[in-house]
PDB file of N, CA and C in Angstrom:
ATOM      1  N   UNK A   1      -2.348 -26.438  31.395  1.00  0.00           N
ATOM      2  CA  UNK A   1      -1.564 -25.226  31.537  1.00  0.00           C
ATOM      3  C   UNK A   1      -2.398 -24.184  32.264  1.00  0.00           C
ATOM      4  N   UNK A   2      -1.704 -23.574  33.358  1.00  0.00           N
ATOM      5  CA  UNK A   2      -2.341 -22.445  34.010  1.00  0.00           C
ATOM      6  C   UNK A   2      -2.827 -21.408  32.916  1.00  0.00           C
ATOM      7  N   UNK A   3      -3.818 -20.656  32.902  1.00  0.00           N
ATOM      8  CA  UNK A   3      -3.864 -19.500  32.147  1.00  0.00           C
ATOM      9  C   UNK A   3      -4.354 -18.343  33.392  1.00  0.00           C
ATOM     10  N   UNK A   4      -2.624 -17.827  33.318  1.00  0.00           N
ATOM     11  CA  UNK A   4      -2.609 -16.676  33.722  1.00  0.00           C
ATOM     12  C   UNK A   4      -3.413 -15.399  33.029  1.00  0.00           C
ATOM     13  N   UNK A   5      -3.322 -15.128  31.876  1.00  0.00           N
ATOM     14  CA  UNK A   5      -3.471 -14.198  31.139  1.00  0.00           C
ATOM     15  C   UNK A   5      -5.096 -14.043  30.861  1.00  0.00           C
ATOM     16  N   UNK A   6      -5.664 -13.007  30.750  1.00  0.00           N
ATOM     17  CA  UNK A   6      -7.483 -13.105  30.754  1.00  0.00           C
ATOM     18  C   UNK A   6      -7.893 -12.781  29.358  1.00  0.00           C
ATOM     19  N   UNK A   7      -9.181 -13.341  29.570  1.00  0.00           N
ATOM     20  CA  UNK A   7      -9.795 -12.941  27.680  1.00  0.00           C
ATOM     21  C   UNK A   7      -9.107 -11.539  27.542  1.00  0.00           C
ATOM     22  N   UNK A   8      -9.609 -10.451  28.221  1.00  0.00           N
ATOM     23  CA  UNK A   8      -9.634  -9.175  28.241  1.00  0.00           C
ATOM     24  C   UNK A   8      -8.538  -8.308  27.986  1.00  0.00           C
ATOM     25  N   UNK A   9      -7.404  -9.307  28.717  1.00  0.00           N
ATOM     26  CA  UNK A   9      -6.093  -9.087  27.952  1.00  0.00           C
ATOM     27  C   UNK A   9      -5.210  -9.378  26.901  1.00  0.00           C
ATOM     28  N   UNK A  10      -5.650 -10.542  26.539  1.00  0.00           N
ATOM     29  CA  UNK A  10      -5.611 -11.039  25.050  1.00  0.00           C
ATOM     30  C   UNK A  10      -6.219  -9.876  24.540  1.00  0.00           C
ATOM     31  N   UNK A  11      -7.301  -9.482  24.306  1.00  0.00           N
ATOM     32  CA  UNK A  11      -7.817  -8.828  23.232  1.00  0.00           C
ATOM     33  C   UNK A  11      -7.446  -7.216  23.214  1.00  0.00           C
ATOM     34  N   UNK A  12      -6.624  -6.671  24.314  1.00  0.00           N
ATOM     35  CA  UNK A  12      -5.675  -5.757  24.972  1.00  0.00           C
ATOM     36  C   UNK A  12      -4.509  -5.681  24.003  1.00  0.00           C
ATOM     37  N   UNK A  13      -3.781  -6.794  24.123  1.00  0.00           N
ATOM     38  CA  UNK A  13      -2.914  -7.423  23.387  1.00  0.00           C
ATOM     39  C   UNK A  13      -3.106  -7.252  21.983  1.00  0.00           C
ATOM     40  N   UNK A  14      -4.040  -7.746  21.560  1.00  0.00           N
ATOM     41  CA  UNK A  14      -4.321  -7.998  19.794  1.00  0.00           C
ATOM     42  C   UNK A  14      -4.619  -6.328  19.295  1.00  0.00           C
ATOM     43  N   UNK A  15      -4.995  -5.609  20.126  1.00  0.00           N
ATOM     44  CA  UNK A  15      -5.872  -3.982  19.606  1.00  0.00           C
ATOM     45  C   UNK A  15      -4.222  -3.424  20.207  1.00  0.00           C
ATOM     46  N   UNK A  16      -3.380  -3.788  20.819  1.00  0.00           N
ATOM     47  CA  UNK A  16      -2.004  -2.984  20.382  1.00  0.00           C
ATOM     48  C   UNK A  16      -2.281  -1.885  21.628  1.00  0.00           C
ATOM     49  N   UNK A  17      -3.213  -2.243  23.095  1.00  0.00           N
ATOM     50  CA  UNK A  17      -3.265  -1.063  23.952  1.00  0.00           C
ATOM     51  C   UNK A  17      -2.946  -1.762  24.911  1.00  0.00           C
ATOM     52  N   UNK A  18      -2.620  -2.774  25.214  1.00  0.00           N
ATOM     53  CA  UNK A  18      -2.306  -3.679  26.144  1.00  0.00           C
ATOM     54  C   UNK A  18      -0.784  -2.727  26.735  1.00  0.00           C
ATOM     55  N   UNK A  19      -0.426  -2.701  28.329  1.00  0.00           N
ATOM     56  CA  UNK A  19       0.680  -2.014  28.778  1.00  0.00           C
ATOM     57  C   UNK A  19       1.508  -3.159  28.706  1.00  0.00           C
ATOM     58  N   UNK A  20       2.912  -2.611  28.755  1.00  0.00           N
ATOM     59  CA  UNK A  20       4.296  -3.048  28.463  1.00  0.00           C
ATOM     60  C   UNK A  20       4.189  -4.430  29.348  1.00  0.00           C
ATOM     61  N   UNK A  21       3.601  -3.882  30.938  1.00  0.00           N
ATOM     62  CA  UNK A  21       3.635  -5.874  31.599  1.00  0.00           C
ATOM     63  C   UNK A  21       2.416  -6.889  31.103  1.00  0.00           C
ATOM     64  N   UNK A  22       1.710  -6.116  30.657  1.00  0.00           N
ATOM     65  CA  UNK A  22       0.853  -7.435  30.051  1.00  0.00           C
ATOM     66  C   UNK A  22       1.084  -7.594  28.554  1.00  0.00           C
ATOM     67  N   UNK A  23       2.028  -6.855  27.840  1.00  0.00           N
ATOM     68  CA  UNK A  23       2.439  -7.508  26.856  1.00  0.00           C
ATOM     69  C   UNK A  23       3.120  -8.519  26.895  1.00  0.00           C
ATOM     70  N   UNK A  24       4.507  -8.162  27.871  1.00  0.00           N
ATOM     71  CA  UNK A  24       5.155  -9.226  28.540  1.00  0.00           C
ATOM     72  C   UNK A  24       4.981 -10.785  29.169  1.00  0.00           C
ATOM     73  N   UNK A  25       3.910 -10.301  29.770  1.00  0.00           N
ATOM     74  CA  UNK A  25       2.838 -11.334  30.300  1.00  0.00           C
ATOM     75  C   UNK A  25       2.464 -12.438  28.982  1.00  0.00           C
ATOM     76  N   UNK A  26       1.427 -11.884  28.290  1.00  0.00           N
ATOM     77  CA  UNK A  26       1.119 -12.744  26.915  1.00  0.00           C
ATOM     78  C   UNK A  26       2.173 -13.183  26.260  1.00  0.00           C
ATOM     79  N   UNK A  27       3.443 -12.526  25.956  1.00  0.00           N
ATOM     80  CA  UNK A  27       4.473 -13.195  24.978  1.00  0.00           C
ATOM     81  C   UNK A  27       5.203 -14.551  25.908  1.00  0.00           C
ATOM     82  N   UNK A  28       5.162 -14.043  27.320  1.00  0.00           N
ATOM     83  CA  UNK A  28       6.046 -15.296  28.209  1.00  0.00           C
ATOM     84  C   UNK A  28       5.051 -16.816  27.783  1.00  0.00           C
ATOM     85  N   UNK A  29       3.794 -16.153  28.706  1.00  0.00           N
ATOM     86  CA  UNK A  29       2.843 -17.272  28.254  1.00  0.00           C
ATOM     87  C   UNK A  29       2.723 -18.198  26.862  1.00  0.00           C
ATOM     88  N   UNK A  30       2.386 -17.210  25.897  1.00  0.00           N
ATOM     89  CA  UNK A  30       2.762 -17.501  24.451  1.00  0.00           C
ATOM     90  C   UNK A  30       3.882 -18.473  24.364  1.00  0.00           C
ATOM     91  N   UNK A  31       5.083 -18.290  24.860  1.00  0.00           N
ATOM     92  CA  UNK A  31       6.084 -18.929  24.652  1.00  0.00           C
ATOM     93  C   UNK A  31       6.407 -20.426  25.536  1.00  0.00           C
ATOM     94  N   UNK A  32       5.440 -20.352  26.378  1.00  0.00           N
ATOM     95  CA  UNK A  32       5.009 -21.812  26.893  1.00  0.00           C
ATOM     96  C   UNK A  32       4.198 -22.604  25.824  1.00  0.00           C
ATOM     97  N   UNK A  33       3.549 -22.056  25.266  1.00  0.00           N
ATOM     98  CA  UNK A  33       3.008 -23.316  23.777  1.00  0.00           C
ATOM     99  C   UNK A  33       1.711 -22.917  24.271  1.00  0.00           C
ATOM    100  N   UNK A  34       1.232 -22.180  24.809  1.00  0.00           N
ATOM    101  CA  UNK A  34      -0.670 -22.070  25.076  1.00  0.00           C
ATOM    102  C   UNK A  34      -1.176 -22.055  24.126  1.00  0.00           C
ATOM    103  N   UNK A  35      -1.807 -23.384  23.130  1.00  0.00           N
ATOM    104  CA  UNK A  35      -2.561 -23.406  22.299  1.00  0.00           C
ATOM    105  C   UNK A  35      -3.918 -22.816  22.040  1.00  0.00           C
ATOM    106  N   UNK A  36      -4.161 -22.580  23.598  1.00  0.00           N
ATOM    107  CA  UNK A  36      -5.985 -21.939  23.593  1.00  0.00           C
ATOM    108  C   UNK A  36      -5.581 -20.689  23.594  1.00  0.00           C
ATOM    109  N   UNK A  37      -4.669 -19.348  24.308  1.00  0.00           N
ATOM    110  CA  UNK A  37      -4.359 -18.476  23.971  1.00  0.00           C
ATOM    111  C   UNK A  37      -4.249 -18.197  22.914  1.00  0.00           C
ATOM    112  N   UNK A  38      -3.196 -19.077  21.954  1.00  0.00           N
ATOM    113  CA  UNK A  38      -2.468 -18.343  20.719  1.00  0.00           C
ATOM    114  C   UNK A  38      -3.782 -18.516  19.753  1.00  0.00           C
ATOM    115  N   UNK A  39      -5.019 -19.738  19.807  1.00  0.00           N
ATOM    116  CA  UNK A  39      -6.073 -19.435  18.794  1.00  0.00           C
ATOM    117  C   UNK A  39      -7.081 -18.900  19.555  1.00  0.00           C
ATOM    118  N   UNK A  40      -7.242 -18.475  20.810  1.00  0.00           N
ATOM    119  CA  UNK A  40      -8.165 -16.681  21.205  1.00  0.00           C
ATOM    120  C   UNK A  40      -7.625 -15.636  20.037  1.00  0.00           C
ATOM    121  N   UNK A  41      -6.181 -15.864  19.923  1.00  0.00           N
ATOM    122  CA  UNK A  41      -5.364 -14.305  20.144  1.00  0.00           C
ATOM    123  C   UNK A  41      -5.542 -14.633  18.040  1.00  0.00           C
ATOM    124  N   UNK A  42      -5.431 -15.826  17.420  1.00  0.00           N
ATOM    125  CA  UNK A  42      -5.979 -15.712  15.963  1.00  0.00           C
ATOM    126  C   UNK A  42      -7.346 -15.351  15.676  1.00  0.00           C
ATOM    127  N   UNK A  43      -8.123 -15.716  16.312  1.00  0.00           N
ATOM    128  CA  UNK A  43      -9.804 -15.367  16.046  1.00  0.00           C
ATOM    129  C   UNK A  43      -9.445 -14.004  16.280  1.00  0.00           C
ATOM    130  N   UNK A  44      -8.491 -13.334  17.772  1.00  0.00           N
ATOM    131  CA  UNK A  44      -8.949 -11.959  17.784  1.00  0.00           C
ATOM    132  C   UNK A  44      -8.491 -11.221  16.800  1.00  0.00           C
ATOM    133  N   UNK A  45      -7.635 -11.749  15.396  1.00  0.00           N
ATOM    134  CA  UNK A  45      -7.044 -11.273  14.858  1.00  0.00           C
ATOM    135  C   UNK A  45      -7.791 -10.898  13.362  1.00  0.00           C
ATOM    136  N   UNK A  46      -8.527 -11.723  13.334  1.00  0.00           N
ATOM    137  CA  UNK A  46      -9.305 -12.162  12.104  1.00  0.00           C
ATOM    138  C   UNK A  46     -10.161 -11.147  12.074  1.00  0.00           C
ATOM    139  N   UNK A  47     -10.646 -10.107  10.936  1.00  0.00           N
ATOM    140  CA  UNK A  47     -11.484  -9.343  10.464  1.00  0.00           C
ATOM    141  C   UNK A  47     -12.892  -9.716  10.446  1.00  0.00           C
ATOM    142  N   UNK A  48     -13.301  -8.854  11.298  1.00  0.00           N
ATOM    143  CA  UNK A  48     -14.846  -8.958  11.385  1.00  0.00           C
ATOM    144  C   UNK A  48     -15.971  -8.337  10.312  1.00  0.00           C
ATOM    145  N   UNK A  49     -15.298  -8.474   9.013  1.00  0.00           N
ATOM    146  CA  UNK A  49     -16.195  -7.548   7.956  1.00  0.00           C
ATOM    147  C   UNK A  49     -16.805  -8.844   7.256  1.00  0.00           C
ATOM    148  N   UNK A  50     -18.550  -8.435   7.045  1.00  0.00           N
ATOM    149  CA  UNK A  50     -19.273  -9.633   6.161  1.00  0.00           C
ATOM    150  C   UNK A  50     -18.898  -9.175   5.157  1.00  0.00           C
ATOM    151  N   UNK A  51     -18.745 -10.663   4.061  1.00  0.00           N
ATOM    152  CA  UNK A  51     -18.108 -10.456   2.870  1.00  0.00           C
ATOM    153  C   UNK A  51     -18.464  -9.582   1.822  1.00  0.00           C
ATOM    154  N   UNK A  52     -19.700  -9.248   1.898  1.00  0.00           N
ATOM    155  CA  UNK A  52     -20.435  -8.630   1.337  1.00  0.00           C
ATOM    156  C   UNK A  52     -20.277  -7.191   1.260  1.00  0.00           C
ATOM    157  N   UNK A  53     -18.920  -6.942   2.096  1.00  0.00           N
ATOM    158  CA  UNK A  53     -18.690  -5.424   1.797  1.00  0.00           C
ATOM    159  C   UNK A  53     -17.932  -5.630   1.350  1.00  0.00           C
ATOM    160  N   UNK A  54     -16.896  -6.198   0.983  1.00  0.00           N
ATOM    161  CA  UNK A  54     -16.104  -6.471  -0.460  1.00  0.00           C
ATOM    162  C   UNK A  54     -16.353  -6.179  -1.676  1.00  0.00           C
ATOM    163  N   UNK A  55     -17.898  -6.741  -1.623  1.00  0.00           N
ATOM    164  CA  UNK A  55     -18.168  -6.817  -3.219  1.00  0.00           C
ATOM    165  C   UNK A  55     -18.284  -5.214  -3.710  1.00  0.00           C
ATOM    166  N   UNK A  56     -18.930  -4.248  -2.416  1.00  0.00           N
ATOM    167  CA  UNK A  56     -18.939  -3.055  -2.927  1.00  0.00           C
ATOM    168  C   UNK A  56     -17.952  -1.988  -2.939  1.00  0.00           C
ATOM    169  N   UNK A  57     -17.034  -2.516  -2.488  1.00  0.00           N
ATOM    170  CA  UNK A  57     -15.829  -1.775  -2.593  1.00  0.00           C
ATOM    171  C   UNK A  57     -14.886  -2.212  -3.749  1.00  0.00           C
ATOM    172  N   UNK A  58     -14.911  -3.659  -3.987  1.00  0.00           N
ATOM    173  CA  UNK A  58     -13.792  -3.657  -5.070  1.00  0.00           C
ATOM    174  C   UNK A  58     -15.338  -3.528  -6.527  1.00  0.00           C
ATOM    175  N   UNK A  59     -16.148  -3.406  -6.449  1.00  0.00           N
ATOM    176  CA  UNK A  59     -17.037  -2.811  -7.787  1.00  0.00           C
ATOM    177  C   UNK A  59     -16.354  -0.996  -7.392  1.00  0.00           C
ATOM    178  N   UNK A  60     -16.779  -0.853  -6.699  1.00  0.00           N
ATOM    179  CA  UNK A  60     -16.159   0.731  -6.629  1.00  0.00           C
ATOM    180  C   UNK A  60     -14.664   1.288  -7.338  1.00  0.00           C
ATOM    181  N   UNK A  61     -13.905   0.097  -6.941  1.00  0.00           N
ATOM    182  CA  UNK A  61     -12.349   0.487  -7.228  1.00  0.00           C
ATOM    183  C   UNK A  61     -12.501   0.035  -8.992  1.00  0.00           C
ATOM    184  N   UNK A  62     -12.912  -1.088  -9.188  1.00  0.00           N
ATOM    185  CA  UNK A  62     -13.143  -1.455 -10.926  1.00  0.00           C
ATOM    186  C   UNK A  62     -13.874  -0.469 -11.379  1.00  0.00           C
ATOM    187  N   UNK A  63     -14.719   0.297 -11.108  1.00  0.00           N
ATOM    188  CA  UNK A  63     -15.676   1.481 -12.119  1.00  0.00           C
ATOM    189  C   UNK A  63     -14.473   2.306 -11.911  1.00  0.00           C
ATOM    190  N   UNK A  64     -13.609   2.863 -10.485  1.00  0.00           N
ATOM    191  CA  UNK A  64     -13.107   4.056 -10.763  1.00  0.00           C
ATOM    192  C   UNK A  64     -11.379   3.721 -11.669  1.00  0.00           C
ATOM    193  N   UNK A  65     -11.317   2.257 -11.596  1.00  0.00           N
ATOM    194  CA  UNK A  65     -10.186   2.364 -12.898  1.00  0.00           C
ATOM    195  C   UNK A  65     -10.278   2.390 -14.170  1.00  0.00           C
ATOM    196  N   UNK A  66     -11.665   1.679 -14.252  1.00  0.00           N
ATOM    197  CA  UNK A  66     -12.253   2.083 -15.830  1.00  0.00           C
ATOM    198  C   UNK A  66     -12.332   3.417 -16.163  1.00  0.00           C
ATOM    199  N   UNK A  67     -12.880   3.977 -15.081  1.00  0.00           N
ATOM    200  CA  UNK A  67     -12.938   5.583 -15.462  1.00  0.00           C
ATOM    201  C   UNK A  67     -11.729   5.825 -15.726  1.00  0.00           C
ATOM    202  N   UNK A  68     -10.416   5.791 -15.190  1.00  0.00           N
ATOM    203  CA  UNK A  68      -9.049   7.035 -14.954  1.00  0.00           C
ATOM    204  C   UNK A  68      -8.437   5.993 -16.030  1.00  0.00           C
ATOM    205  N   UNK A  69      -8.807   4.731 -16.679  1.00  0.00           N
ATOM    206  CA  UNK A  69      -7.837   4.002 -17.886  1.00  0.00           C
ATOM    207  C   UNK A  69      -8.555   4.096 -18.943  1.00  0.00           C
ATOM    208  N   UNK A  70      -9.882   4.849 -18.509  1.00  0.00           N
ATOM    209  CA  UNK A  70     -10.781   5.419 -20.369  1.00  0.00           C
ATOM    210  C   UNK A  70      -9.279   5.806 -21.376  1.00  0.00           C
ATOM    211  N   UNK A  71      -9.321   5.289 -22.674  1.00  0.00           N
ATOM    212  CA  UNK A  71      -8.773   6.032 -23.207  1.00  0.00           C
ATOM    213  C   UNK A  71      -9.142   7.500 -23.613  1.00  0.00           C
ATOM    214  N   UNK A  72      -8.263   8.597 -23.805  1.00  0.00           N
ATOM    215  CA  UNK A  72      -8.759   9.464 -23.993  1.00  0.00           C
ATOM    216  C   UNK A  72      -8.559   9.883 -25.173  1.00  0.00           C
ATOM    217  N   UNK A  73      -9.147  10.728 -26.270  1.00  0.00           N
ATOM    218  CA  UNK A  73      -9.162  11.465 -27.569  1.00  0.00           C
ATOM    219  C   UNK A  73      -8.113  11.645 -27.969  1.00  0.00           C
ATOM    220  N   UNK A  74      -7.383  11.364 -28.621  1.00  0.00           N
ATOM    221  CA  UNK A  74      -6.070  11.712 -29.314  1.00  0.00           C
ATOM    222  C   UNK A  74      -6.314  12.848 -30.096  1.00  0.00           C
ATOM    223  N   UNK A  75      -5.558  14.008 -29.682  1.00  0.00           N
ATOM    224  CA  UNK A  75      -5.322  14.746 -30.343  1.00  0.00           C
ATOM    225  C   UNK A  75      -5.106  14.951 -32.089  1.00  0.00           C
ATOM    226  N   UNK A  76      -5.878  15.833 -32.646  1.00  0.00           N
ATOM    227  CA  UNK A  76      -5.650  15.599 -34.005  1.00  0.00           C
ATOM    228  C   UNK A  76      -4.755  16.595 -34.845  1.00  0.00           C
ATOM    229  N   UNK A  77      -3.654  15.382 -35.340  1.00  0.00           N
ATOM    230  CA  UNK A  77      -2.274  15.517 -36.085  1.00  0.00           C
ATOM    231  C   UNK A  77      -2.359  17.146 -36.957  1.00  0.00           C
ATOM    232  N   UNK A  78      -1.334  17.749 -36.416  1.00  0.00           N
ATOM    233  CA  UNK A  78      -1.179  18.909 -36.931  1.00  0.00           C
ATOM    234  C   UNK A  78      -1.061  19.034 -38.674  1.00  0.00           C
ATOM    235  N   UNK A  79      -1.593  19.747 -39.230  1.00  0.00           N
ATOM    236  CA  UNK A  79      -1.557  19.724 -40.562  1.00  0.00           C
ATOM    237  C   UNK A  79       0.391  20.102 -40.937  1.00  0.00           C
ATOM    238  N   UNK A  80       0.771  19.195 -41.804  1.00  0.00           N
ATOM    239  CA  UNK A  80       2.349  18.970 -42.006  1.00  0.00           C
ATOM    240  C   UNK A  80       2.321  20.629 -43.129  1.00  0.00           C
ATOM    241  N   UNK A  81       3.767  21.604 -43.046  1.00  0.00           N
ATOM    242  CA  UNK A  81       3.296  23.005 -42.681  1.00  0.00           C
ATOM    243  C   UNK A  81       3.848  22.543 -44.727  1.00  0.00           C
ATOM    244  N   UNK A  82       3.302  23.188 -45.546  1.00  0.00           N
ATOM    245  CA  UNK A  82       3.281  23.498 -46.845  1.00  0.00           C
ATOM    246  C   UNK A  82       4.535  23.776 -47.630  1.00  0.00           C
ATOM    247  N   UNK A  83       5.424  23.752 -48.162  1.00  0.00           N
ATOM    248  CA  UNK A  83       6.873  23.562 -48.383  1.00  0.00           C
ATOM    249  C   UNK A  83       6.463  25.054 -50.124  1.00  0.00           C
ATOM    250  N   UNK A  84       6.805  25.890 -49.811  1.00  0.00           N
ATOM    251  CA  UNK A  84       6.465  26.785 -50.963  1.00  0.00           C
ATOM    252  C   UNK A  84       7.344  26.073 -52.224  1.00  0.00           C
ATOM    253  N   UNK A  85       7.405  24.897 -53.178  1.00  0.00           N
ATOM    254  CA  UNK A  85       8.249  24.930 -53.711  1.00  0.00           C
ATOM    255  C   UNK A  85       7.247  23.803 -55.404  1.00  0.00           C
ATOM    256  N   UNK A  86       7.632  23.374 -56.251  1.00  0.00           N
ATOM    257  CA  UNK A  86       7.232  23.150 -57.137  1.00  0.00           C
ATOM    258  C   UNK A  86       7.276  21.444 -57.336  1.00  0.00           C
ATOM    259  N   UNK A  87       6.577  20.678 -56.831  1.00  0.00           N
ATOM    260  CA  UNK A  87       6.330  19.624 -56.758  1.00  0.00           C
ATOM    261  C   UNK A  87       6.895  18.637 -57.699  1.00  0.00           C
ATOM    262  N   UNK A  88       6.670  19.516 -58.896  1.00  0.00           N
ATOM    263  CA  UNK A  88       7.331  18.703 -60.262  1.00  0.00           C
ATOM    264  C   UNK A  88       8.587  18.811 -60.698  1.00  0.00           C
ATOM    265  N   UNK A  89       9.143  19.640 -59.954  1.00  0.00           N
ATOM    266  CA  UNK A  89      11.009  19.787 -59.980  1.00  0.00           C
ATOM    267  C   UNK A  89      11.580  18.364 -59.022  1.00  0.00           C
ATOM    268  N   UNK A  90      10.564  18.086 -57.929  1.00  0.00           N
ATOM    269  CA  UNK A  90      11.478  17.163 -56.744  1.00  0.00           C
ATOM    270  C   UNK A  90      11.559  16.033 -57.503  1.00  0.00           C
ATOM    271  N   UNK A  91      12.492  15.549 -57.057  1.00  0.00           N
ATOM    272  CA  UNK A  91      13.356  14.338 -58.169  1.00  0.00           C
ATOM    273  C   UNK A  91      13.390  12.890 -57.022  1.00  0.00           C
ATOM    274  N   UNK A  92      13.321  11.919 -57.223  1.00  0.00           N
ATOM    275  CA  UNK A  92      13.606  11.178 -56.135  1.00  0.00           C
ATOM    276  C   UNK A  92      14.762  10.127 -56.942  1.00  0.00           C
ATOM    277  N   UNK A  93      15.527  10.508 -55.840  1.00  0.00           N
ATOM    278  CA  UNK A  93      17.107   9.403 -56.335  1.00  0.00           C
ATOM    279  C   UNK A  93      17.187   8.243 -55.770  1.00  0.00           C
ATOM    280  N   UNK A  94      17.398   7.249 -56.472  1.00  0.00           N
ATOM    281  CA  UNK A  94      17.531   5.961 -55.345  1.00  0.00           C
ATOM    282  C   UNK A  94      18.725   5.369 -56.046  1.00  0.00           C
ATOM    283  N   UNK A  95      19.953   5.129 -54.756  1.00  0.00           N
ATOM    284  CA  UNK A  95      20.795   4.711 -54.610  1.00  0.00           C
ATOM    285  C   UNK A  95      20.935   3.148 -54.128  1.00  0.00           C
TER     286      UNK A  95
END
């Protein structure tokens, strides 16, 4: 298969600055079956972060949910308010 289309524009393409005819360009191509294009255009797609910055970002996000899901102090129960009346009069009826 001819390859019209250049590294440079593939990777034009993948960063979303590529102009309207060389988008055009890559999708026609694309749509011929260019297997070496379409896995340029997956590698160019693939995140270039070593894994290792993962680890310090999701430790970051786990300390800061531990922090904001601390339970917090429960408030302590209002004293129930004193009933002025004679304890030994209340009768309890059971029906």
């Amino acid at each position: 298969m001819e390859h019209s289309v250049s590294r440079s524009t593939l990777k034009r393409f993948s960063t979303g600055v590529a102009t309207k005819e060389e988008r055009q360009e890559v999708v026609a191509h694309l749509l011929h079956e260019c297997t070496i294009c379409a896995a340029i255009l997956r590698d160019l797609a693939r995140p270039r972060v070593p894994a290792r910055s993962y680890g310090a970002a999701l430790d970051r996000f786990e300390r800061e949910m531990r922090r904001a899901l601390a339970p917090l102090p429960l408030p302590m129960p209002a004293a129930a308010p004193q009933a002025d009346r004679d304890s030994s009069k209340e009768m309890l009826i059971l029906v």
